[in-house]
C-alpha atoms as a PDB file:
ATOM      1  CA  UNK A   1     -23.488  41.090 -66.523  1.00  0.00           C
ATOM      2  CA  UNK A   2     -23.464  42.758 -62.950  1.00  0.00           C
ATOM      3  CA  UNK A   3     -25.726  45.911 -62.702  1.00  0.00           C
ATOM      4  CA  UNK A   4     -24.702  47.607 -59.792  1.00  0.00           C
ATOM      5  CA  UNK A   5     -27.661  50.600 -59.818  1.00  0.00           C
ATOM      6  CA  UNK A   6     -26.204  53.704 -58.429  1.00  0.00           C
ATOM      7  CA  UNK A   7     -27.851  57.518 -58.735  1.00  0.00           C
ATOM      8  CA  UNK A   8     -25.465  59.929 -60.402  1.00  0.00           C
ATOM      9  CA  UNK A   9     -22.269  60.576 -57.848  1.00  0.00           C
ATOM     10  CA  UNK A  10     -22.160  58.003 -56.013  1.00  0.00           C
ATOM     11  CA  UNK A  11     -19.937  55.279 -55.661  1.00  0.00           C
ATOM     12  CA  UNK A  12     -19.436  51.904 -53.604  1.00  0.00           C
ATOM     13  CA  UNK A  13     -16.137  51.867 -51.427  1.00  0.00           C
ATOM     14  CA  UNK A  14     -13.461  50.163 -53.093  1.00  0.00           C
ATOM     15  CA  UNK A  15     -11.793  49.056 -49.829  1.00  0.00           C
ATOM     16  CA  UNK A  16     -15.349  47.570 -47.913  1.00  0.00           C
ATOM     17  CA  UNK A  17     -15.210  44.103 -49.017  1.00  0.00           C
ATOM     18  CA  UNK A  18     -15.470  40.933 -47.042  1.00  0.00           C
ATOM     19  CA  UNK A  19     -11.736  40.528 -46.856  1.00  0.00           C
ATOM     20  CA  UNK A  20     -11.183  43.618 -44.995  1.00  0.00           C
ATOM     21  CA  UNK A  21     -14.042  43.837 -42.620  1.00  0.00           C
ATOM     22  CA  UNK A  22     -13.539  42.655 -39.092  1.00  0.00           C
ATOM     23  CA  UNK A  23     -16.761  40.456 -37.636  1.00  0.00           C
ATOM     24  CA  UNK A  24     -15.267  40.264 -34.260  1.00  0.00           C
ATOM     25  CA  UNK A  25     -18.482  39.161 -32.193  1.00  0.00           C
ATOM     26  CA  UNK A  26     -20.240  39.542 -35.647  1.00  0.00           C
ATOM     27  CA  UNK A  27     -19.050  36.293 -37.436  1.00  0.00           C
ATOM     28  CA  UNK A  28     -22.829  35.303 -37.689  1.00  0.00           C
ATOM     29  CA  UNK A  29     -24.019  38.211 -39.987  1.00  0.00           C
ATOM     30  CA  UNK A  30     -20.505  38.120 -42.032  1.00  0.00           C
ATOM     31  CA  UNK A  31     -21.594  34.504 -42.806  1.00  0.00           C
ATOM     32  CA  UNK A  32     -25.388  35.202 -43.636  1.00  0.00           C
ATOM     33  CA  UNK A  33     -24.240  37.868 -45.903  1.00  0.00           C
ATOM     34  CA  UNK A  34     -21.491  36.256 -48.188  1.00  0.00           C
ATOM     35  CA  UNK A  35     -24.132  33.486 -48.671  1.00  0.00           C
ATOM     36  CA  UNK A  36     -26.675  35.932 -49.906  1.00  0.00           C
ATOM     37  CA  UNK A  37     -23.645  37.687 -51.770  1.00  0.00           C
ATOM     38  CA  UNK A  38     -23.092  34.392 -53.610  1.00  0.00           C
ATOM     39  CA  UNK A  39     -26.489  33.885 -54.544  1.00  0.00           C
ATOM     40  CA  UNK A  40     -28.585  32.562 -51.820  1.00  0.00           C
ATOM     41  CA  UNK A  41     -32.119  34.492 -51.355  1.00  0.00           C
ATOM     42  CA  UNK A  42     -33.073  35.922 -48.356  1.00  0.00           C
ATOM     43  CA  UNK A  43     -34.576  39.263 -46.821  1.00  0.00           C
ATOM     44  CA  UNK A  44     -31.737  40.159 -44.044  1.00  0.00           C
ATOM     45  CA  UNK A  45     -32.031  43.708 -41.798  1.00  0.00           C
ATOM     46  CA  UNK A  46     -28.922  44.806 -40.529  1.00  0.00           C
ATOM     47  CA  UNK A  47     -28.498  47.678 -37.616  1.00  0.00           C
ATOM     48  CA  UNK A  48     -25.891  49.188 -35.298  1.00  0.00           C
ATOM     49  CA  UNK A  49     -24.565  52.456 -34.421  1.00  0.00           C
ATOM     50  CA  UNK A  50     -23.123  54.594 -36.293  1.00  0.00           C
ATOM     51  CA  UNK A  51     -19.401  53.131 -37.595  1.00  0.00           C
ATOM     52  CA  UNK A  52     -20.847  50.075 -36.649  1.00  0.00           C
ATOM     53  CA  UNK A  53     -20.030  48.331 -40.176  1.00  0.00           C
ATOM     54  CA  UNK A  54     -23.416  48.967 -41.956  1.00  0.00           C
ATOM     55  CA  UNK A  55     -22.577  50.412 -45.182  1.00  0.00           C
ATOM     56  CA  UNK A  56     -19.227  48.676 -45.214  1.00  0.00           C
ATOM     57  CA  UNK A  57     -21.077  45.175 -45.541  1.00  0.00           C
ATOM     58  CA  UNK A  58     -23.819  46.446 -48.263  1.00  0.00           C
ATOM     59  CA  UNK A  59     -21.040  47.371 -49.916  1.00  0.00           C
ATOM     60  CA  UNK A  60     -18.992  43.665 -49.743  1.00  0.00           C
ATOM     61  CA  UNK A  61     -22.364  42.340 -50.726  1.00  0.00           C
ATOM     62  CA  UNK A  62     -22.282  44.169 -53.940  1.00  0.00           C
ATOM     63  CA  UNK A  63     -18.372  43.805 -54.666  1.00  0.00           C
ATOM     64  CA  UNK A  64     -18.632  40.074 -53.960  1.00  0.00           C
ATOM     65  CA  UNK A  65     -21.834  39.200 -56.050  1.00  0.00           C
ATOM     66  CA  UNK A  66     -20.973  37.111 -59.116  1.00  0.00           C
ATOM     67  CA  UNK A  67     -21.244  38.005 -62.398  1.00  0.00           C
ATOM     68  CA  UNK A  68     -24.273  36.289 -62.821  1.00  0.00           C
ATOM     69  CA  UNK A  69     -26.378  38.449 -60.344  1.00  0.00           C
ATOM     70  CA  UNK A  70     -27.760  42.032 -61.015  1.00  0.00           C
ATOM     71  CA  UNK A  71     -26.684  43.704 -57.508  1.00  0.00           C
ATOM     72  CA  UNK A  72     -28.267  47.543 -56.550  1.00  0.00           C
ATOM     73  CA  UNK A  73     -26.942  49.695 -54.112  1.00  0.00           C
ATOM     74  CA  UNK A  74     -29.195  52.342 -53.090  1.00  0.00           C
ATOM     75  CA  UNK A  75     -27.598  55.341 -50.261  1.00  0.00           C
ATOM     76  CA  UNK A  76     -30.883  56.602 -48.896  1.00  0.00           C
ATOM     77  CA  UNK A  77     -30.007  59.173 -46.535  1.00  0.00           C
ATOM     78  CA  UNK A  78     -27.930  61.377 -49.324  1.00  0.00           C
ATOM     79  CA  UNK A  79     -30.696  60.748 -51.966  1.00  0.00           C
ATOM     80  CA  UNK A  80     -34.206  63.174 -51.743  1.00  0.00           C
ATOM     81  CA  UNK A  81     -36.513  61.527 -50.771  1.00  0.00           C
ATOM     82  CA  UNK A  82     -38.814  61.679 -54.148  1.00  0.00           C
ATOM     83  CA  UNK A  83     -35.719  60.198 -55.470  1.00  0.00           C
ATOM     84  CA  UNK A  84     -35.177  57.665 -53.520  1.00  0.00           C
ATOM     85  CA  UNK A  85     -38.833  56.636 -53.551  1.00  0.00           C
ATOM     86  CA  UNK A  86     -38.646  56.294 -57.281  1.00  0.00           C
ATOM     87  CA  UNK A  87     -35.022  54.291 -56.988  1.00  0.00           C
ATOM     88  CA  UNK A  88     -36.191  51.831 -54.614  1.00  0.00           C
ATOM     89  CA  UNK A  89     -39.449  51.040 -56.730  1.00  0.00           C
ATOM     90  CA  UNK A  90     -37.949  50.715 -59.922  1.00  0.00           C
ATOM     91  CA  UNK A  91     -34.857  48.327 -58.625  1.00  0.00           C
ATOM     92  CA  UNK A  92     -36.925  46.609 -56.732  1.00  0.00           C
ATOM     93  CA  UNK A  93     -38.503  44.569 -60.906  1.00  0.00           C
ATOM     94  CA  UNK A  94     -35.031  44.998 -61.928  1.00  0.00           C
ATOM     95  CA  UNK A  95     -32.409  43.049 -60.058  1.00  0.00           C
ATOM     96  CA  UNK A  96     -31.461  39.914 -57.836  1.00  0.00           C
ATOM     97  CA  UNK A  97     -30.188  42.141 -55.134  1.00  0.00           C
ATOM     98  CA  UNK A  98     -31.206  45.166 -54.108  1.00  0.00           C
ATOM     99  CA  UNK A  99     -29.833  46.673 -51.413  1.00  0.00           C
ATOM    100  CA  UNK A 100     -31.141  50.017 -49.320  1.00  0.00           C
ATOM    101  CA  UNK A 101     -28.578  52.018 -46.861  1.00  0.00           C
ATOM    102  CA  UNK A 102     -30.442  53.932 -44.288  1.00  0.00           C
ATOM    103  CA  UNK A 103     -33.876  52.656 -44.798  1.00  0.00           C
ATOM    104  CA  UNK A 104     -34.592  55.066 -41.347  1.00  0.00           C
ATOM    105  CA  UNK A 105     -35.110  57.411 -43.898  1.00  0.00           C
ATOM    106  CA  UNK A 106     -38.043  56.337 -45.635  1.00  0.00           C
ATOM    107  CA  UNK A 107     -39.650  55.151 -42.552  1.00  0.00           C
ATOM    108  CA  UNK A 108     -43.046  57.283 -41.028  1.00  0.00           C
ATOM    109  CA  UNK A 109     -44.311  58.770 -44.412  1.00  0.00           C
ATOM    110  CA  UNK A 110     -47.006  56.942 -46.076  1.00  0.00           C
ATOM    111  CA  UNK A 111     -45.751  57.504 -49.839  1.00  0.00           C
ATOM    112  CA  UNK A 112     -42.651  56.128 -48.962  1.00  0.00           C
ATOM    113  CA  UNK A 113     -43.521  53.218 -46.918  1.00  0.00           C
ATOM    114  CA  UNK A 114     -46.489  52.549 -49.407  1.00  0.00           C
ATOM    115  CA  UNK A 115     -43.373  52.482 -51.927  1.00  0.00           C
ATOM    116  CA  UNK A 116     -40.979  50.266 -50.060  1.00  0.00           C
ATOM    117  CA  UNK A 117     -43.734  47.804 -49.918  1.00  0.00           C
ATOM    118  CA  UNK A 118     -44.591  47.579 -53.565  1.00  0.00           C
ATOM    119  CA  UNK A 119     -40.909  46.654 -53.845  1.00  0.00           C
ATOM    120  CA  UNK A 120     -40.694  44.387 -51.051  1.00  0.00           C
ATOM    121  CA  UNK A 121     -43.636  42.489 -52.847  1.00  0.00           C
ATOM    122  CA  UNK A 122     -42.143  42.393 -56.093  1.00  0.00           C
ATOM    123  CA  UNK A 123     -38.970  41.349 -55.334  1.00  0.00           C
ATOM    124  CA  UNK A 124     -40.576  38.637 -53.044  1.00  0.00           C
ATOM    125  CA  UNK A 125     -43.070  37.578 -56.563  1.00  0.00           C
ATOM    126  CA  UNK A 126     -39.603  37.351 -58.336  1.00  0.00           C
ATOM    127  CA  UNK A 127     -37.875  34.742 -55.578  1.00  0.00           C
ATOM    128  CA  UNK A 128     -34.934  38.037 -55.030  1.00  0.00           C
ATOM    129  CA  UNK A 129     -32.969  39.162 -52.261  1.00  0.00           C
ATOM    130  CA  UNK A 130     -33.470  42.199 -50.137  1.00  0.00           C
ATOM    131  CA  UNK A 131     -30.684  43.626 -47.755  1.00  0.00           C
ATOM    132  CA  UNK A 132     -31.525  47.068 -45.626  1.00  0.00           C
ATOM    133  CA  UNK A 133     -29.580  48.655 -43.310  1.00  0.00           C
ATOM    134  CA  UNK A 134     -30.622  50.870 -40.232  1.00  0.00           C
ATOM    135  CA  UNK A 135     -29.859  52.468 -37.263  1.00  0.00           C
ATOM    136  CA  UNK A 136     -32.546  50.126 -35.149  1.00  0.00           C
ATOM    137  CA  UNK A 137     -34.530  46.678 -35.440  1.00  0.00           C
ATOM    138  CA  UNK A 138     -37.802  47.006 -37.469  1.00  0.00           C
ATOM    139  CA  UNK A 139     -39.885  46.692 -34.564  1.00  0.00           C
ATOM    140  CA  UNK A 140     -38.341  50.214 -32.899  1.00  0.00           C
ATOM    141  CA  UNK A 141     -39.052  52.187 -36.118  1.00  0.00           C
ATOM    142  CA  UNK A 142     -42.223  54.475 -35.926  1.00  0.00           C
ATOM    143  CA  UNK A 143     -43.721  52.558 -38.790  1.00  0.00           C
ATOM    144  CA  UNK A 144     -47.262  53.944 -40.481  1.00  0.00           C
ATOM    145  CA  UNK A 145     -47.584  51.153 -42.858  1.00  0.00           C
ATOM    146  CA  UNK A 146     -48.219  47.813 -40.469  1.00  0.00           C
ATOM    147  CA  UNK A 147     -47.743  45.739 -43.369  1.00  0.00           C
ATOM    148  CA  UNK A 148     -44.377  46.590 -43.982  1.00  0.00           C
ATOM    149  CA  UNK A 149     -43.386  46.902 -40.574  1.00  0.00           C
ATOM    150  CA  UNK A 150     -44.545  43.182 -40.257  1.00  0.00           C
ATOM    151  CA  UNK A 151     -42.707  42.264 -42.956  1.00  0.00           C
ATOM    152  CA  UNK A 152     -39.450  43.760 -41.759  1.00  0.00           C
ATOM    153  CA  UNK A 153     -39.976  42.145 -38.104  1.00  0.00           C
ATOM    154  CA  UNK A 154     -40.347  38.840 -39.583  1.00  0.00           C
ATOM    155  CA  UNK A 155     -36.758  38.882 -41.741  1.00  0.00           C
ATOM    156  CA  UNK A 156     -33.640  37.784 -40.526  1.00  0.00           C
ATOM    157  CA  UNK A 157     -32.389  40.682 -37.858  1.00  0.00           C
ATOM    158  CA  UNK A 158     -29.034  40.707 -37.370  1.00  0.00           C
ATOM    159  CA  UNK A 159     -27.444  43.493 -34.869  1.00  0.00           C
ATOM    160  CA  UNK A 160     -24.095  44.486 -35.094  1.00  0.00           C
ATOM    161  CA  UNK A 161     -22.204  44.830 -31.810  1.00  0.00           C
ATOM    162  CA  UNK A 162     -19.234  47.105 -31.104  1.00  0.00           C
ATOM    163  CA  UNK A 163     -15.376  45.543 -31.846  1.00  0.00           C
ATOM    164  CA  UNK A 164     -13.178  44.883 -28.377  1.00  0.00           C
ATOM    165  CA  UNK A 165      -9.451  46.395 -28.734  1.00  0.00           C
ATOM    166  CA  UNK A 166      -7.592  43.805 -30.083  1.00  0.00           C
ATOM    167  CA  UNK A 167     -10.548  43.887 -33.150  1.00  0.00           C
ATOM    168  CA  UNK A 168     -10.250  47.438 -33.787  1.00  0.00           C
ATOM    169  CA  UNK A 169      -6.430  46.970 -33.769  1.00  0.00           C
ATOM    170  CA  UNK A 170      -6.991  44.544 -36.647  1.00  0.00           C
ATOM    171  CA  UNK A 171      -9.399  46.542 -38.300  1.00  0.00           C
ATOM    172  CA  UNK A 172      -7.043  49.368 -37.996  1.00  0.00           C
ATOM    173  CA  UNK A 173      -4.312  47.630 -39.374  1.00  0.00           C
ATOM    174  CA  UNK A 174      -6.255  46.115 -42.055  1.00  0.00           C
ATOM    175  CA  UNK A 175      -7.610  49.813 -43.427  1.00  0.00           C
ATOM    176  CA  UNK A 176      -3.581  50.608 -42.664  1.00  0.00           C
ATOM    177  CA  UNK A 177      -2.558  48.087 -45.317  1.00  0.00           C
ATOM    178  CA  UNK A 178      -5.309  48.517 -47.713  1.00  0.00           C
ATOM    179  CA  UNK A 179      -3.984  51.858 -48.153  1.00  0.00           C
ATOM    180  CA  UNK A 180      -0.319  50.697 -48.613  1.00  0.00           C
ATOM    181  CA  UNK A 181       0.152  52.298 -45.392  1.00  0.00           C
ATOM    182  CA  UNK A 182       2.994  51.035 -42.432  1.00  0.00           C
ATOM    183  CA  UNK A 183       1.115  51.508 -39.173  1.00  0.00           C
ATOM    184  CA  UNK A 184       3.683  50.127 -36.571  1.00  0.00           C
ATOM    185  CA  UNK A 185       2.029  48.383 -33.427  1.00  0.00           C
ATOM    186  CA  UNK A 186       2.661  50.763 -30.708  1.00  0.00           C
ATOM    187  CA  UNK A 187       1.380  53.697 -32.815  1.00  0.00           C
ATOM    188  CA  UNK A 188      -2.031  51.831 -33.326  1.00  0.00           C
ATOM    189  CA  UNK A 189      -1.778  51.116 -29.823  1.00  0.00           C
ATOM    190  CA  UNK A 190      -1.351  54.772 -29.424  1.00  0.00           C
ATOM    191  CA  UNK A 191      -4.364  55.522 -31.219  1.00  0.00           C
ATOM    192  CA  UNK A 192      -6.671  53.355 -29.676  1.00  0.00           C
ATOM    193  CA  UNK A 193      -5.901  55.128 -26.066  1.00  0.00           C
ATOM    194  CA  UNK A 194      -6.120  58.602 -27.469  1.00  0.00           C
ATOM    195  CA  UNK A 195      -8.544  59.100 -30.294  1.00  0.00           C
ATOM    196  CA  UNK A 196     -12.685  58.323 -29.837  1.00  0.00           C
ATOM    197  CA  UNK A 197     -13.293  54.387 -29.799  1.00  0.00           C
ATOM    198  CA  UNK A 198     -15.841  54.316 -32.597  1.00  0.00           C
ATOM    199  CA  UNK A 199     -14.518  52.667 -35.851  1.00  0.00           C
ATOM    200  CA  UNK A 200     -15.988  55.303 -37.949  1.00  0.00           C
ATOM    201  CA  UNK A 201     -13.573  57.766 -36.079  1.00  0.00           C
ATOM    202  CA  UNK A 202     -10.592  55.962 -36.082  1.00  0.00           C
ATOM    203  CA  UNK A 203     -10.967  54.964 -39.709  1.00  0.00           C
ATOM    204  CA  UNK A 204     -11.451  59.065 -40.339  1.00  0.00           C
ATOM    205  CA  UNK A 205      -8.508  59.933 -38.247  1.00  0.00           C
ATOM    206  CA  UNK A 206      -6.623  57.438 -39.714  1.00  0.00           C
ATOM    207  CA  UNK A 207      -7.363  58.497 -43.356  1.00  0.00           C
ATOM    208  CA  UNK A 208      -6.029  62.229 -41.992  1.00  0.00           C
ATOM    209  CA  UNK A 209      -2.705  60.764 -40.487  1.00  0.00           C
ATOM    210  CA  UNK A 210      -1.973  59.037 -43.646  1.00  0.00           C
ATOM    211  CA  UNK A 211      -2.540  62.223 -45.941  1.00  0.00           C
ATOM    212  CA  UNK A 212      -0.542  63.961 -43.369  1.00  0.00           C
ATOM    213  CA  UNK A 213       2.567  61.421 -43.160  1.00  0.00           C
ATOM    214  CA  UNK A 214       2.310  61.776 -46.995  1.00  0.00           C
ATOM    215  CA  UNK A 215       2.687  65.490 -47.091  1.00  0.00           C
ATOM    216  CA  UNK A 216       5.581  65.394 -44.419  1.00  0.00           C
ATOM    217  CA  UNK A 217       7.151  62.324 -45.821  1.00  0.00           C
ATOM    218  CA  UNK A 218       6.937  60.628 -42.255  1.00  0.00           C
ATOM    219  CA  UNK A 219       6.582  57.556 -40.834  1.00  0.00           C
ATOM    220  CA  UNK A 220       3.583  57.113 -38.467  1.00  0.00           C
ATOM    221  CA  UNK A 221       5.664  57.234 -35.592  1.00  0.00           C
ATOM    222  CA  UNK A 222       4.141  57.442 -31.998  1.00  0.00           C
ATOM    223  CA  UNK A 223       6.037  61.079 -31.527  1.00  0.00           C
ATOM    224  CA  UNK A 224       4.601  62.025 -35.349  1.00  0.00           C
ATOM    225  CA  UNK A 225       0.529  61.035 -34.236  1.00  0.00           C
ATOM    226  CA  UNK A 226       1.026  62.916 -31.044  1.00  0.00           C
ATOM    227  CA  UNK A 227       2.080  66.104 -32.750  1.00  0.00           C
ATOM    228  CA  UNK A 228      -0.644  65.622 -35.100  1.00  0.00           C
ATOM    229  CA  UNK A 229      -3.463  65.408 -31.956  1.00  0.00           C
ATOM    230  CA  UNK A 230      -2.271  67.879 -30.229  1.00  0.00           C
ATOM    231  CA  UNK A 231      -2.570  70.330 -32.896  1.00  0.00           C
ATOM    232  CA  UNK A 232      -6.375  68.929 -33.745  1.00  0.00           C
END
């Protein structure tokens, strides 16, 4: 059966899957990823900005894993780091994919990164997959451990580059209907020219109109959003 290894209170997105992420100019990673999802081994690295899609695809990769494959998901930013030191070294003999959110913060302390490469050798003795996800390549991070810094630099680095308008419209609309939510053109288009052009802050402000409209019983109207910015 799927293990899906996550510490107490937290929980994987049910809306990031595959399906509703938009690759826009990142069709290559989307592709790497399912395949590793499905079973093919491979150390990837994944980075961006902030909102750039990070979580949302370690996420998919664990939601789309067969059956057959023992997936863990691992949040290190929210975790202490004692905690997440001990998570990522006992996952690491446990499962067929393990994958670490925010590996920036393990990186430049010797316990940790001493840690992080115990795993990264024993998932590598046991022919498994490793998937990490950070703000910058491997070879920007102040590393203390060379070894594992080495490591890193050699995997598969994939960076994920911003979405033009017409992607965030889709991704918009996409969130919009995963939510059984009726987001009209213009008002998306309305959005997009008013609100910050980062996904993760659309996707927030979007979650807020939506609880909103709810609460009023209104339709996201162009008139509705604007009264709802302009008393943000």
């Amino acid at each position: 059966m799927i293990m899906q290894q996550l510490p107490l209170g937290v929980r994987l997105q049910d809306r990031a899957t595959f399906e509703s992420f938009v690759a826009g100019p990142n069709t290559q990673v989307l592709a790497r990823l399912q395949a590793m999802a499905s079973g093919e081994r491979a150390v990837a690295w994944v980075c961006g900005l902030p909102g750039s899609g990070r979580t949302h695809l370690l996420h998919a990769v664990c939601a789309a894993a067969p059956l057959t494959l023992r997936v863990a998901y691992l949040p290190l930013a929210t975790l202490p780091r004692s905690e997440a030191v001990t998570a990522v070294f006992e996952s690491a003999g446990e499962v067929d994919v393990l994958c670490l959110d925010d590996l920036d913060h393990l990186v430049g302390e010797p316990t940790a990164e001493r840690a992080l490469f115990s795993a990264y050798r024993r998932l590598e003795e046991r022919q498994r997959s490793l998937l990490v996800s950070a703000s910058q390549p491997p070879a920007a991070l102040p590393w203390t451990l060379a070894d594992i810094g080495s490591r890193f630099a050699a995997s598969e680095v994939f960076v994920l580059h911003p979405l033009d308008e017409a992607a965030q419209h889709e991704a918009l609309a996409r969130r919009a209907a995963g939510r059984g939510l009726d987001l009209p053109e213009e008002t998306a288009r309305y959005l997009l020219r008013r609100s910050p052009r980062d996904m993760a802050s659309l996707c927030r402000l979007l979650d807020d109109i939506d609880v909103a409209s709810l609460s009023a019983q209104r339709r996201l109207t162009v008139p509705f959003v604007r009264a709802l910015l302009d008393g943000i």
